[in-house]
C-alpha atoms as a PDB file:
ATOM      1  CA  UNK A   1     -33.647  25.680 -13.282  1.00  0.00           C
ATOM      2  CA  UNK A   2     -32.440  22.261 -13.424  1.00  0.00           C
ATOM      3  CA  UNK A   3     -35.174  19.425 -14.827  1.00  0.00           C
ATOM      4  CA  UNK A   4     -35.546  18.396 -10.917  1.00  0.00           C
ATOM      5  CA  UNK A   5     -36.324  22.098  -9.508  1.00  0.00           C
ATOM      6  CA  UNK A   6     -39.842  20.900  -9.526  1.00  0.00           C
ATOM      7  CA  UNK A   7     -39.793  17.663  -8.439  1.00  0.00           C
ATOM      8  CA  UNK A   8     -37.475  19.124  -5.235  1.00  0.00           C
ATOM      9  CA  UNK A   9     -39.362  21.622  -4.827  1.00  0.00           C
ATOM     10  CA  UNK A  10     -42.514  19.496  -4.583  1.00  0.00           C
ATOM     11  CA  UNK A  11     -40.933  17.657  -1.626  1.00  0.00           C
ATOM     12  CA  UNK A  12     -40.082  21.120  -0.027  1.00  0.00           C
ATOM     13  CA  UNK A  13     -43.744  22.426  -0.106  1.00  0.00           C
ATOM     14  CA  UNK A  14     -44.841  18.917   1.052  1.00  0.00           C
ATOM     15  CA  UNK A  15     -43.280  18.905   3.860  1.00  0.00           C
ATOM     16  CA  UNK A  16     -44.061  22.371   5.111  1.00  0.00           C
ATOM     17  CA  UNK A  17     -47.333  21.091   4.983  1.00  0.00           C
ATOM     18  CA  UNK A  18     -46.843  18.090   7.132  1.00  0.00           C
ATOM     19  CA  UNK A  19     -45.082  20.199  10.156  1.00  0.00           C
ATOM     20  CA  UNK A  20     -47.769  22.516   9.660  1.00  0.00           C
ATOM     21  CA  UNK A  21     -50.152  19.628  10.260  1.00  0.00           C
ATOM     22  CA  UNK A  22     -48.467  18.501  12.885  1.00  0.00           C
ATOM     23  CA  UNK A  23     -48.056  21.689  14.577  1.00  0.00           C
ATOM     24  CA  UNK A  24     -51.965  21.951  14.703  1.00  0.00           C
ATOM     25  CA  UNK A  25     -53.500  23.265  11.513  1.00  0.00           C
ATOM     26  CA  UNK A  26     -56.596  23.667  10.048  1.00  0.00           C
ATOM     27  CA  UNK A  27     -58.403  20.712   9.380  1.00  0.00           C
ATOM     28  CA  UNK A  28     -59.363  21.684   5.827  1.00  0.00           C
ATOM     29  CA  UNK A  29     -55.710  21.904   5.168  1.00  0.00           C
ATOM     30  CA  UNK A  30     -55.745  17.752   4.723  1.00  0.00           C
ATOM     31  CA  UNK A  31     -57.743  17.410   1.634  1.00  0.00           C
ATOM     32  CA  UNK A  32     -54.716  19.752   0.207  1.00  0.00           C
ATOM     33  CA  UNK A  33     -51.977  17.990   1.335  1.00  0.00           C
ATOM     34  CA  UNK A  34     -53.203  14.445   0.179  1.00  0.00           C
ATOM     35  CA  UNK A  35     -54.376  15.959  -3.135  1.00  0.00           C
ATOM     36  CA  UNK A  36     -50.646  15.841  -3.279  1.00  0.00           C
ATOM     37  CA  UNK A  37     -50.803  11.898  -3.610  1.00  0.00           C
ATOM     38  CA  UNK A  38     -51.711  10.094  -6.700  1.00  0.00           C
ATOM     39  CA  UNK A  39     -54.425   7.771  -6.511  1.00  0.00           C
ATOM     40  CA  UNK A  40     -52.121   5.019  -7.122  1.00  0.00           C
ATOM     41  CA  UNK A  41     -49.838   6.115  -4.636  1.00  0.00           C
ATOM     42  CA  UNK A  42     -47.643   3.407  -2.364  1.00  0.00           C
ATOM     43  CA  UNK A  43     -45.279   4.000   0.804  1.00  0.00           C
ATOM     44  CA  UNK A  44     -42.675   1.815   2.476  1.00  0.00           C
ATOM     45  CA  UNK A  45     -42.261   3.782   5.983  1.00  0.00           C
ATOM     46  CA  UNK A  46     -38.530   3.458   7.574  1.00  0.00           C
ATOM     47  CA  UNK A  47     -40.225   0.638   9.662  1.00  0.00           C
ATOM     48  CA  UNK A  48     -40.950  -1.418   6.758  1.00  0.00           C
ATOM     49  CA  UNK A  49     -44.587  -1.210   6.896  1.00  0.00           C
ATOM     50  CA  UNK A  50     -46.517  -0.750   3.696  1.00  0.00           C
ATOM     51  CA  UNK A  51     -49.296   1.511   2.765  1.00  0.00           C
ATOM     52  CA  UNK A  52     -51.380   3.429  -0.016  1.00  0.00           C
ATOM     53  CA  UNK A  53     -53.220   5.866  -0.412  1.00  0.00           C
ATOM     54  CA  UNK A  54     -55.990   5.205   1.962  1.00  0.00           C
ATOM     55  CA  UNK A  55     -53.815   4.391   4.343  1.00  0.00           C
ATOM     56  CA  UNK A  56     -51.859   8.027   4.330  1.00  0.00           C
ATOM     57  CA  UNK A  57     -55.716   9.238   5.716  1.00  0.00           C
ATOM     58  CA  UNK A  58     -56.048   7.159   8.451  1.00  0.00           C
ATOM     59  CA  UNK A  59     -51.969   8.147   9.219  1.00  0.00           C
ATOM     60  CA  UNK A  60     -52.325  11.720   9.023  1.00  0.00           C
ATOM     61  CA  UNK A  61     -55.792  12.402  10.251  1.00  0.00           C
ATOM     62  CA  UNK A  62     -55.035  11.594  14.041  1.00  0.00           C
ATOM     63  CA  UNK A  63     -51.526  13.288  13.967  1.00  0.00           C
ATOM     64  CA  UNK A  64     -52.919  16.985  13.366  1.00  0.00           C
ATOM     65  CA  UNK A  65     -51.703  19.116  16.420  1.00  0.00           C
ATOM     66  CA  UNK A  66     -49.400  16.147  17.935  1.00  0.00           C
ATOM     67  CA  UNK A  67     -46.281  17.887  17.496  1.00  0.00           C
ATOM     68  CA  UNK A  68     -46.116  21.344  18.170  1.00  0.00           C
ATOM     69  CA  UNK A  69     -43.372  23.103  16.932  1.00  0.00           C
ATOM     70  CA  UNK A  70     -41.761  20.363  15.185  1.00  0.00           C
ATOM     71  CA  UNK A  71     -39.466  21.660  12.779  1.00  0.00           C
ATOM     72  CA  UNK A  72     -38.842  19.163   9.358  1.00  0.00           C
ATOM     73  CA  UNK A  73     -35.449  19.749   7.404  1.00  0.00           C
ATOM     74  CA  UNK A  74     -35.408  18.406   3.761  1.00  0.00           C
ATOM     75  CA  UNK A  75     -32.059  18.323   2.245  1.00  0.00           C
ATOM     76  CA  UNK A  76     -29.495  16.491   0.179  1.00  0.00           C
ATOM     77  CA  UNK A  77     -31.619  16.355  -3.176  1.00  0.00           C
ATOM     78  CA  UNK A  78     -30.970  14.330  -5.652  1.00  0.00           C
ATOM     79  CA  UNK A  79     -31.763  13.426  -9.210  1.00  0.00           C
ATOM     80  CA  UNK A  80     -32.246  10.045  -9.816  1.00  0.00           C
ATOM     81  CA  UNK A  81     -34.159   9.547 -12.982  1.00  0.00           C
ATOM     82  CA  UNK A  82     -36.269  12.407 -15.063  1.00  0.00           C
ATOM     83  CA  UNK A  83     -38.454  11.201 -18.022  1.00  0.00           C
ATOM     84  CA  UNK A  84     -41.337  12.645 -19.762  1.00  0.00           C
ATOM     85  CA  UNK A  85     -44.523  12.176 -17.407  1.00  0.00           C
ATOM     86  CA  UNK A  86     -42.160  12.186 -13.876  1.00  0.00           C
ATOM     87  CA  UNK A  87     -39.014  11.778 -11.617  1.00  0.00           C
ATOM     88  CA  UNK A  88     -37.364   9.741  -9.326  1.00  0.00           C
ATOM     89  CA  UNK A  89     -35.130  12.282  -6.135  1.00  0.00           C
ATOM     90  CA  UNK A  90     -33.469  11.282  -3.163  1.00  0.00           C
ATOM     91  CA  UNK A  91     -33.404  13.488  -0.519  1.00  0.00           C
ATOM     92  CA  UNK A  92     -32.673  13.567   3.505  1.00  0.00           C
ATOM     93  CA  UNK A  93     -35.162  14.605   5.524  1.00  0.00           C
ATOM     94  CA  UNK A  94     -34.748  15.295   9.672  1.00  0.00           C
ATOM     95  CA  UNK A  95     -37.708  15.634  12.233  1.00  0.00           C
ATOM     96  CA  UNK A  96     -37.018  17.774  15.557  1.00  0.00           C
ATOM     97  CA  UNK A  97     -39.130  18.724  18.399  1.00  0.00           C
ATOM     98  CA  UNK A  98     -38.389  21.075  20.959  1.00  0.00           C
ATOM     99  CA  UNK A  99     -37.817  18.414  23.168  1.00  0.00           C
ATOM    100  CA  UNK A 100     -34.641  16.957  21.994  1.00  0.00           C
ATOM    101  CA  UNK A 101     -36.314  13.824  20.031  1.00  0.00           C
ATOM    102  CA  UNK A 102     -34.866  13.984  16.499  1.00  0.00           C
ATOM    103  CA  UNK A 103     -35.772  11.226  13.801  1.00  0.00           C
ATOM    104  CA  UNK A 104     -33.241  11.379  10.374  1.00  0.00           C
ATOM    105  CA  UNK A 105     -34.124   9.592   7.882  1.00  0.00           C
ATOM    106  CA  UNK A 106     -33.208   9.021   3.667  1.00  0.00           C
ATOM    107  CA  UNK A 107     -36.207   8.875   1.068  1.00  0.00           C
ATOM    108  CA  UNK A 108     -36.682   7.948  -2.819  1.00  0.00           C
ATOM    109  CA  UNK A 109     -39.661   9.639  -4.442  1.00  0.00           C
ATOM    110  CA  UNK A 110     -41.317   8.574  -7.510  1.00  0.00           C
ATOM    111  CA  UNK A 111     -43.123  11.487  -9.180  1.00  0.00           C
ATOM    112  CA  UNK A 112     -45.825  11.505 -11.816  1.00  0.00           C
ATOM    113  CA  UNK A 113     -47.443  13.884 -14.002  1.00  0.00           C
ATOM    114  CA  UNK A 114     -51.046  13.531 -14.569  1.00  0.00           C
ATOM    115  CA  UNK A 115     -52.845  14.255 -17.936  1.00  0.00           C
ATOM    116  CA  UNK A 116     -53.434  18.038 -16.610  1.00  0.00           C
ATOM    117  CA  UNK A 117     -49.315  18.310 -16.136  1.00  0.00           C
ATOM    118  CA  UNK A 118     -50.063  18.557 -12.041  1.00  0.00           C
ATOM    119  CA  UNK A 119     -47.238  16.698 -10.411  1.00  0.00           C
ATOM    120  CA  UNK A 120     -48.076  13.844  -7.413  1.00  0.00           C
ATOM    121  CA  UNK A 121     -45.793  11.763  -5.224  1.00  0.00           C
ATOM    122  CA  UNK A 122     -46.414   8.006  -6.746  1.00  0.00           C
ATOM    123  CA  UNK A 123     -44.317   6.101  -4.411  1.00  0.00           C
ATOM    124  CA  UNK A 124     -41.944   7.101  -1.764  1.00  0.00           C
ATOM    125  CA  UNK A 125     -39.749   4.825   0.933  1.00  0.00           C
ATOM    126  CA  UNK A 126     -37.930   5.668   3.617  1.00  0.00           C
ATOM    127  CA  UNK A 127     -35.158   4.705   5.658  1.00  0.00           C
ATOM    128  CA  UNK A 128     -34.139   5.499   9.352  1.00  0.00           C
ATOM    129  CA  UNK A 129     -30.385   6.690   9.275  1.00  0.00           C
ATOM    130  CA  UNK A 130     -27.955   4.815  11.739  1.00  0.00           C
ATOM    131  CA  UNK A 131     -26.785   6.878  14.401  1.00  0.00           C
END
C-alpha cells in the first residue's frame, strides 16, 4: 500500500456515493456523504464558482434522483504531496448518462486528518477537460 492508497481510495468511495445520490438514493444517505467534508472545507467547481461547506448542502440536496443511471469514472491518481495530518491527489474523473451527455473533468484534492485520524476532503477544484 502506497502512502496515497487512502487518500485514493477516499475519492473512490466518494464518488460511488455521489452517483448513488444521483441515481436516487436514500435521503439519509446525505448526512454520510457530507460527513465526508471537513468543516472548513472549500470548492472551486470547473465553472469557477466558489463554495464551502454549506454550500455542498444546498448543491447536493436538490440533485438526489436527477440522474439515473449515471455512471462516474475516477481515474488517473496521483500523489501530489503526503505529510503527517493529510494529502494533496490529482485524479480524472468522467460523468456519463445513458443518454450520451458525458462531462470529463481533472481535480486536486486536499485531504486532512482530524484529531480522531478520520480522513475529510479540505479543498478540492476542478477543471472541465478540452475536448
Amino acid at each position: 500500500m502506497t502512502e496515497y492508497t487512502r487518500y485514493f481510495d477516499l475519492v473512490k468511495e466518494t464518488h460511488v456515493e455521489i452517483e448513488g445520490w444521483f441515481s436516487g438514493l436514500e435521503p439519509g444517505v446525505l448526512p454520510t456523504l457530507l460527513g465526508r467534508f471537513s468543516p472548513q472545507f472549500s470548492m472551486i467547481t470547473p465553472s469557477g464558482n466558489a463554495l464551502d461547506v454549506n454550500s455542498m448542502q444546498d448543491l447536493f440536496e436538490p440533485l438526489r434522483g436527477t440522474r439515473a443511471e449515471l455512471k462516474i469514472t475516477v481515474s488517473e491518481f496521483e500523489g501530489i504531496a503526503c505529510y503527517a495530518g493529510g494529502a494533496v491527489i490529482r485524479y480524472r474523473e468522467v460523468q456519463e448518462e445513458p443518454n450520451g451527455k458525458r462531462t470529463d473533468r481533472r481535480a486536486t484534492a486536499v485531504f486532512e486528518q482530524d484529531a480522531s485520524g478520520a480522513v475529510h476532503w479540505r479543498h478540492l477544484h476542478e477543471t472541465f477537460c478540452a475536448g
